[in-house]
Protein backbone atom coordinates (compact mmCIF):
# COMPACT_ATOMS: atom_id res chain seq x y z
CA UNK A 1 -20.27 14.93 -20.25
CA UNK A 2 -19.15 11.94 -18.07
CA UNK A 3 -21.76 10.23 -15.69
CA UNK A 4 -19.80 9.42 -12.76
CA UNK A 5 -20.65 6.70 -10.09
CA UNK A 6 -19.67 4.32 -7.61
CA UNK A 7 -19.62 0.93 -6.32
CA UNK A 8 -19.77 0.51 -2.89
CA UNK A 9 -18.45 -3.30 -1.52
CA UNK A 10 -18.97 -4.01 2.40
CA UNK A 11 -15.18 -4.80 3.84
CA UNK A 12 -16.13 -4.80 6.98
CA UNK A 13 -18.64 -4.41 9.57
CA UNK A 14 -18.64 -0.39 9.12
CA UNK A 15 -16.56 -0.66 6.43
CA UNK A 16 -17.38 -0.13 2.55
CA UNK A 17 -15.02 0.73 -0.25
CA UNK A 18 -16.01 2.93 -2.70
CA UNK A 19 -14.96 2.78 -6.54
CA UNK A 20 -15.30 5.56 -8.59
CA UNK A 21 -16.32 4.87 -12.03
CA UNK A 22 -15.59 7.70 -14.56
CA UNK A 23 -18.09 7.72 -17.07
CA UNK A 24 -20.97 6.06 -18.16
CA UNK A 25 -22.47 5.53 -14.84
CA UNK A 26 -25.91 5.23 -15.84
CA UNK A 27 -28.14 2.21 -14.48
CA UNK A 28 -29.28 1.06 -17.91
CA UNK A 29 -25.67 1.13 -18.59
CA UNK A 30 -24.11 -0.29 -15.46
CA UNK A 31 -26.19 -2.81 -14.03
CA UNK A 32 -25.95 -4.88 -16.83
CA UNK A 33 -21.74 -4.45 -17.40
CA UNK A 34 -21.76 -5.01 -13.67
CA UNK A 35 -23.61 -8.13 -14.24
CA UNK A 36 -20.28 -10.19 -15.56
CA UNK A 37 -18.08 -8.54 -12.66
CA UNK A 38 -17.94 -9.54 -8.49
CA UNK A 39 -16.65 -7.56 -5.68
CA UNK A 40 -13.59 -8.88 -5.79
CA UNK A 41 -12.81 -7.98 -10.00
CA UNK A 42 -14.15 -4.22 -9.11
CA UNK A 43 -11.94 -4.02 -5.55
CA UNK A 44 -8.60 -5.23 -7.86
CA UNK A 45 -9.84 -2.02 -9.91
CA UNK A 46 -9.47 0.20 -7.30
CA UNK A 47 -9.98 3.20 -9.88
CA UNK A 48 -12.70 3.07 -12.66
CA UNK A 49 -12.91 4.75 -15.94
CA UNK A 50 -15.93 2.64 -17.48
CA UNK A 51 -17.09 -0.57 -16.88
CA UNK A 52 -18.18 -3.27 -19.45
CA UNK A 53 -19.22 -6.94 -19.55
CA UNK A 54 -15.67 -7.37 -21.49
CA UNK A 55 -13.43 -4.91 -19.61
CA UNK A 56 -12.84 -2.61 -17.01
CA UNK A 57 -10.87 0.12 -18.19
CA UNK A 58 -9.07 1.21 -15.03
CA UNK A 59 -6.60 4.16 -14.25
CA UNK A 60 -3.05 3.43 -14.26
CA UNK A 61 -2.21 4.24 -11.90
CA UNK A 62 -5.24 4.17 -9.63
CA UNK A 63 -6.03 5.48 -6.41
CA UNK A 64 -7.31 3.62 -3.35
CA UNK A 65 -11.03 3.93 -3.40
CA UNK A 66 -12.41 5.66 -0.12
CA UNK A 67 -13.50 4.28 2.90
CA UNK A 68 -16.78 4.79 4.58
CA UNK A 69 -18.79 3.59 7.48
CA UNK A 70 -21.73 2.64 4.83
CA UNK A 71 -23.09 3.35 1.18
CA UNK A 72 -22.90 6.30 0.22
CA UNK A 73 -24.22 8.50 -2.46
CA UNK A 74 -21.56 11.07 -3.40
CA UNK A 75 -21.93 11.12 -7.22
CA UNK A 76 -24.84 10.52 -9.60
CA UNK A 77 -25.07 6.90 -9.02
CA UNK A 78 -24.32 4.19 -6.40
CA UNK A 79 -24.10 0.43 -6.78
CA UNK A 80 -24.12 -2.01 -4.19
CA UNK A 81 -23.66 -5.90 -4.42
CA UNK A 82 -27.47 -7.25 -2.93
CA UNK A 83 -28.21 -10.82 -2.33
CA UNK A 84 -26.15 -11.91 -5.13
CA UNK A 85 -26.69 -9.25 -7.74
CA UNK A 86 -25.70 -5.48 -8.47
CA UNK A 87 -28.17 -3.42 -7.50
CA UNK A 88 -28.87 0.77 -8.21
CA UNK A 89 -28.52 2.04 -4.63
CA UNK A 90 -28.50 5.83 -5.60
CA UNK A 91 -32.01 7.11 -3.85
CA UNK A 92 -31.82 4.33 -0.89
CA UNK A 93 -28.45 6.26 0.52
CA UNK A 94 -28.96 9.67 -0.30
């Protein structure tokens, strides 16, 4: 069974892209393969499968990720870039 997530990067004021990250989305997992990526690796993405500190296996072709006026919790985990680090967001925007 897949443990799906997302990364939410501020675009804009009221503005946040969220990626969706197919499997794998587990903190212990994901904070530290997040670690060797920035906002602007995971926005090229666009579409997740699983991230890792070598790779981010991507769809192909992805979709755009969704727009949203701030972080938001739609799947079992959210990630948010935090004062220069990626940080587990999941309970702080449910």
């Amino acid at each position: 069974m897949s443990t799906r997530a997302q990364i939410a990067i501020q675009i804009g004021p009221e503005e946040w892209a969220h990626v969706y990250v197919h499997f794998d989305g587990y903190p212990s997992h994901m904070l530290p393969a997040l670690a060797a990526w920035n906002t602007e690796d995971i926005l090229a993405a666009r579409e997740i499968r699983q991230v890792t500190a070598e790779a981010l296996d991507c769809f192909d072709p992805p979709r755009a990720p969704r727009i949203l006026p701030c972080p938001t919790c739609e799947l079992s985990h959210l990630y948010v870039w935090q004062d220069g680090a990626w940080v587990d967001a999941t309970t702080s925007a449910e």
